[in-house]
N, C-alpha and C. Protein backbone atom coordinates (compact mmCIF):
# COMPACT_ATOMS: atom_id res chain seq x y z
N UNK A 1 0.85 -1.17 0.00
CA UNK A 1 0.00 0.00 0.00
C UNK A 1 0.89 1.23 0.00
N UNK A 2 0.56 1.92 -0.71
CA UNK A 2 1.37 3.62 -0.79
C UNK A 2 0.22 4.42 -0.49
N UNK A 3 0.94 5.68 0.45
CA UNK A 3 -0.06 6.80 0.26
C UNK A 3 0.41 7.92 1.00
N UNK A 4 -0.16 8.66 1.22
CA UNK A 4 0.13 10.44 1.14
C UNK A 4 -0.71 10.77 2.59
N UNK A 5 -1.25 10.03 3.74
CA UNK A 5 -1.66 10.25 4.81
C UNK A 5 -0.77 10.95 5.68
N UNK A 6 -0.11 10.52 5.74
CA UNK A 6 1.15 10.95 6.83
C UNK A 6 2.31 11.68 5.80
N UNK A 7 2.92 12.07 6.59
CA UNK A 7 4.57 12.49 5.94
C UNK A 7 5.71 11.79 7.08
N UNK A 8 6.11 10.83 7.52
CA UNK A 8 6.62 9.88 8.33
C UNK A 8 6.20 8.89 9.36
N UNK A 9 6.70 7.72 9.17
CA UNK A 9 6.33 6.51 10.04
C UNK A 9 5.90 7.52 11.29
N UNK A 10 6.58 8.11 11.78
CA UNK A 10 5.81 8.14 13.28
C UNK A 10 5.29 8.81 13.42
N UNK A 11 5.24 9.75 12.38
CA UNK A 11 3.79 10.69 12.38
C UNK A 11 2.10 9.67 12.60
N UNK A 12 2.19 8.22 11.35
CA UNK A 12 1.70 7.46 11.52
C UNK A 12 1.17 6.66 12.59
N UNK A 13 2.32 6.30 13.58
CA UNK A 13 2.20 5.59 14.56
C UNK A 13 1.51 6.65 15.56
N UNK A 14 1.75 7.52 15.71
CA UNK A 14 1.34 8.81 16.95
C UNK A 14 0.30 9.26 16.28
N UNK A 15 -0.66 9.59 15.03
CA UNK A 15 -1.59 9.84 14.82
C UNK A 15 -1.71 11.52 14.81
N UNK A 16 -0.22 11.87 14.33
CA UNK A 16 0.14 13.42 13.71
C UNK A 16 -0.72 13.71 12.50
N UNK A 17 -1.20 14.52 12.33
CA UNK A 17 -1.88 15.31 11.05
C UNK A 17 -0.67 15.64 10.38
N UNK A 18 -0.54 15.66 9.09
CA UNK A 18 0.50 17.13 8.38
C UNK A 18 -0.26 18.16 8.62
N UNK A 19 0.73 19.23 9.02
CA UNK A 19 0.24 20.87 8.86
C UNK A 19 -0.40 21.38 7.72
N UNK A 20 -0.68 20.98 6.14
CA UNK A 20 -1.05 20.94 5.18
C UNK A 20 -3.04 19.80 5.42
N UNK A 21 -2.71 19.60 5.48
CA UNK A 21 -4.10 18.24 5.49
C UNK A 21 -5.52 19.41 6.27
N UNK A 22 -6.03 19.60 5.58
CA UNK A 22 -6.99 20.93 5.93
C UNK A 22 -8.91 20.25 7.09
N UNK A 23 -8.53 18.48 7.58
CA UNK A 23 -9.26 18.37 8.27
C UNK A 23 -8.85 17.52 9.13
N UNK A 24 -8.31 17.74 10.68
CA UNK A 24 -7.76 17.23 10.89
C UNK A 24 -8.41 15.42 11.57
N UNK A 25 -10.16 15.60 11.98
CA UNK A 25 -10.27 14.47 12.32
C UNK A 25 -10.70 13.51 10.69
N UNK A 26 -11.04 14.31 9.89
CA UNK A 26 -10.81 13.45 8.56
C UNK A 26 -9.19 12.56 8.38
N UNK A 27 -8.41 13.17 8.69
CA UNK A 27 -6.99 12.84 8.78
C UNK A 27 -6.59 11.32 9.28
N UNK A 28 -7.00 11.36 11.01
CA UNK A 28 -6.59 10.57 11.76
C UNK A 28 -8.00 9.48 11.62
N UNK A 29 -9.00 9.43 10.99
CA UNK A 29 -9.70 8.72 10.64
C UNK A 29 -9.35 7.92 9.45
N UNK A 30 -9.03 8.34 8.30
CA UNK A 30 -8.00 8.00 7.25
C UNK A 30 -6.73 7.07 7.97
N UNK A 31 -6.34 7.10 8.51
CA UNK A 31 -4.95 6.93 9.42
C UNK A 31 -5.36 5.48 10.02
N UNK A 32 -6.55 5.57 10.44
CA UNK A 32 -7.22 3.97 11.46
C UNK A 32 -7.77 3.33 10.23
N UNK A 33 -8.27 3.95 9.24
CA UNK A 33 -8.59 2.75 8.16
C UNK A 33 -7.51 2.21 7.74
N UNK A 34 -6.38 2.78 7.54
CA UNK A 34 -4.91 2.58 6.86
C UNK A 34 -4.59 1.67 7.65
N UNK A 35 -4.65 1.79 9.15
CA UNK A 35 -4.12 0.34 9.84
C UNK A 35 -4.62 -0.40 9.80
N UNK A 36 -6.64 -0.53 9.66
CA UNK A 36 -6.99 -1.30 9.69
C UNK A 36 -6.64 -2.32 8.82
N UNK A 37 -6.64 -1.62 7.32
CA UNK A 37 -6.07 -2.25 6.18
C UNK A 37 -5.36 -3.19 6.01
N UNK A 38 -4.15 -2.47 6.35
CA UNK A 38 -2.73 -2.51 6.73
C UNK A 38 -2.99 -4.20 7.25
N UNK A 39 -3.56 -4.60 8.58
CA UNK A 39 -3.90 -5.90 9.54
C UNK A 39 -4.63 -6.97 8.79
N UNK A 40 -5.55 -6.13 8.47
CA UNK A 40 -6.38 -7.41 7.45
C UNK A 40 -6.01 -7.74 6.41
N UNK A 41 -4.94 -7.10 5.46
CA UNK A 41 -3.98 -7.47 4.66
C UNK A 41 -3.03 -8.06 4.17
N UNK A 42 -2.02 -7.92 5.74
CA UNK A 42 -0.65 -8.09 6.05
C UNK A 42 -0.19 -7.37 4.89
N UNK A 43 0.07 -6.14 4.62
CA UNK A 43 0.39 -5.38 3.89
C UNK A 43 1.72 -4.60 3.93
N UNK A 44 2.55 -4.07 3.34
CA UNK A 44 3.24 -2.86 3.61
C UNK A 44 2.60 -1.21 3.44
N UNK A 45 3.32 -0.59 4.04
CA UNK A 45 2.68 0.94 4.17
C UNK A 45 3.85 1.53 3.32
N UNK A 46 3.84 2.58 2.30
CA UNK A 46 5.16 3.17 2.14
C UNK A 46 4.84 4.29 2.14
N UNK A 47 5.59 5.19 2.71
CA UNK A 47 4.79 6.64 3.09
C UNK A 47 5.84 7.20 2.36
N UNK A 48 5.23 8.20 1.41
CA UNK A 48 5.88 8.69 0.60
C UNK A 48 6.84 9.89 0.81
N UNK A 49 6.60 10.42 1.24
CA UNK A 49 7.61 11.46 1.64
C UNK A 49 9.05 11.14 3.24
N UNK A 50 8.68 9.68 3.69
CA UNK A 50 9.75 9.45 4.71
C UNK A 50 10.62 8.85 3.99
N UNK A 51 11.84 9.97 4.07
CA UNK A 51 13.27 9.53 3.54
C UNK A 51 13.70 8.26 4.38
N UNK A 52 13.55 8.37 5.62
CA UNK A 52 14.41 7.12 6.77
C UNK A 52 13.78 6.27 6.12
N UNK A 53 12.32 5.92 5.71
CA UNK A 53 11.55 4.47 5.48
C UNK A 53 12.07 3.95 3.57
N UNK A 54 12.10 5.63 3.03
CA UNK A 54 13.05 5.20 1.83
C UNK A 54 14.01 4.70 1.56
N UNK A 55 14.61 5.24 2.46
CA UNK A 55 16.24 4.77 2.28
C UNK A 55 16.24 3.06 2.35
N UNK A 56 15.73 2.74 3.27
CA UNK A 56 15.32 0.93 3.65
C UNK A 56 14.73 0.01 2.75
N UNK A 57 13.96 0.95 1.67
CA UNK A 57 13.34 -0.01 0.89
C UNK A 57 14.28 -0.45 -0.25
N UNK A 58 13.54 -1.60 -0.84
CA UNK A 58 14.56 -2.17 -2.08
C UNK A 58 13.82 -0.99 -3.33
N UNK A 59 14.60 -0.32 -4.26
CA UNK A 59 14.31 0.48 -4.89
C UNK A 59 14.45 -0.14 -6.64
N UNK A 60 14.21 0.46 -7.61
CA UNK A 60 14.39 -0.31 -9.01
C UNK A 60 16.14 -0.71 -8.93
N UNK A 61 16.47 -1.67 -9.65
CA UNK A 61 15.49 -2.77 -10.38
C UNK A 61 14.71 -4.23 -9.55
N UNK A 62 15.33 -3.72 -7.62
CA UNK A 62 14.56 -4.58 -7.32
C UNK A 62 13.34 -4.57 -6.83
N UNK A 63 12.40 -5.63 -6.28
CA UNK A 63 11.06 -5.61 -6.15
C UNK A 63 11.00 -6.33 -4.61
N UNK A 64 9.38 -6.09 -4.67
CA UNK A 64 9.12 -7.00 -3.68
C UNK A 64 7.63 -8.27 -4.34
N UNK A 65 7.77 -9.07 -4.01
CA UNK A 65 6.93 -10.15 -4.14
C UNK A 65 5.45 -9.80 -4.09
């Protein structure tokens, strides 16, 4: 799963709004579906703008399964 909810893992985990995101309980509601997701999935999250979670991932030409 990719997406644009957060701007870093622990913004995620702590249930931070971005300063940009113009509602904030729309936000953190978005945020609990994402985990819910996330569980009933077994999914990955890749949050697009966290460099630390970038840097970790496998990038082209490799993949993930």
């Amino acid at each position: 799963m990719s997406g644009d909810v957060v701007h870093s893992e622990e913004s995620f985990e702590r249930n931070i709004v971005p300063s940009l995101n113009t509602n904030k309980e729309e936000s953190i509601t978005s945020m609990k579906t994402i985990k819910q997701m996330i569980a009933m999935y077994k999914s990955m999250f890749f949050i697009n703008h966290d460099k630390k979670q970038t840097d970790q991932l496998k990038l082209i030409p490799a993949f993930y399964d």
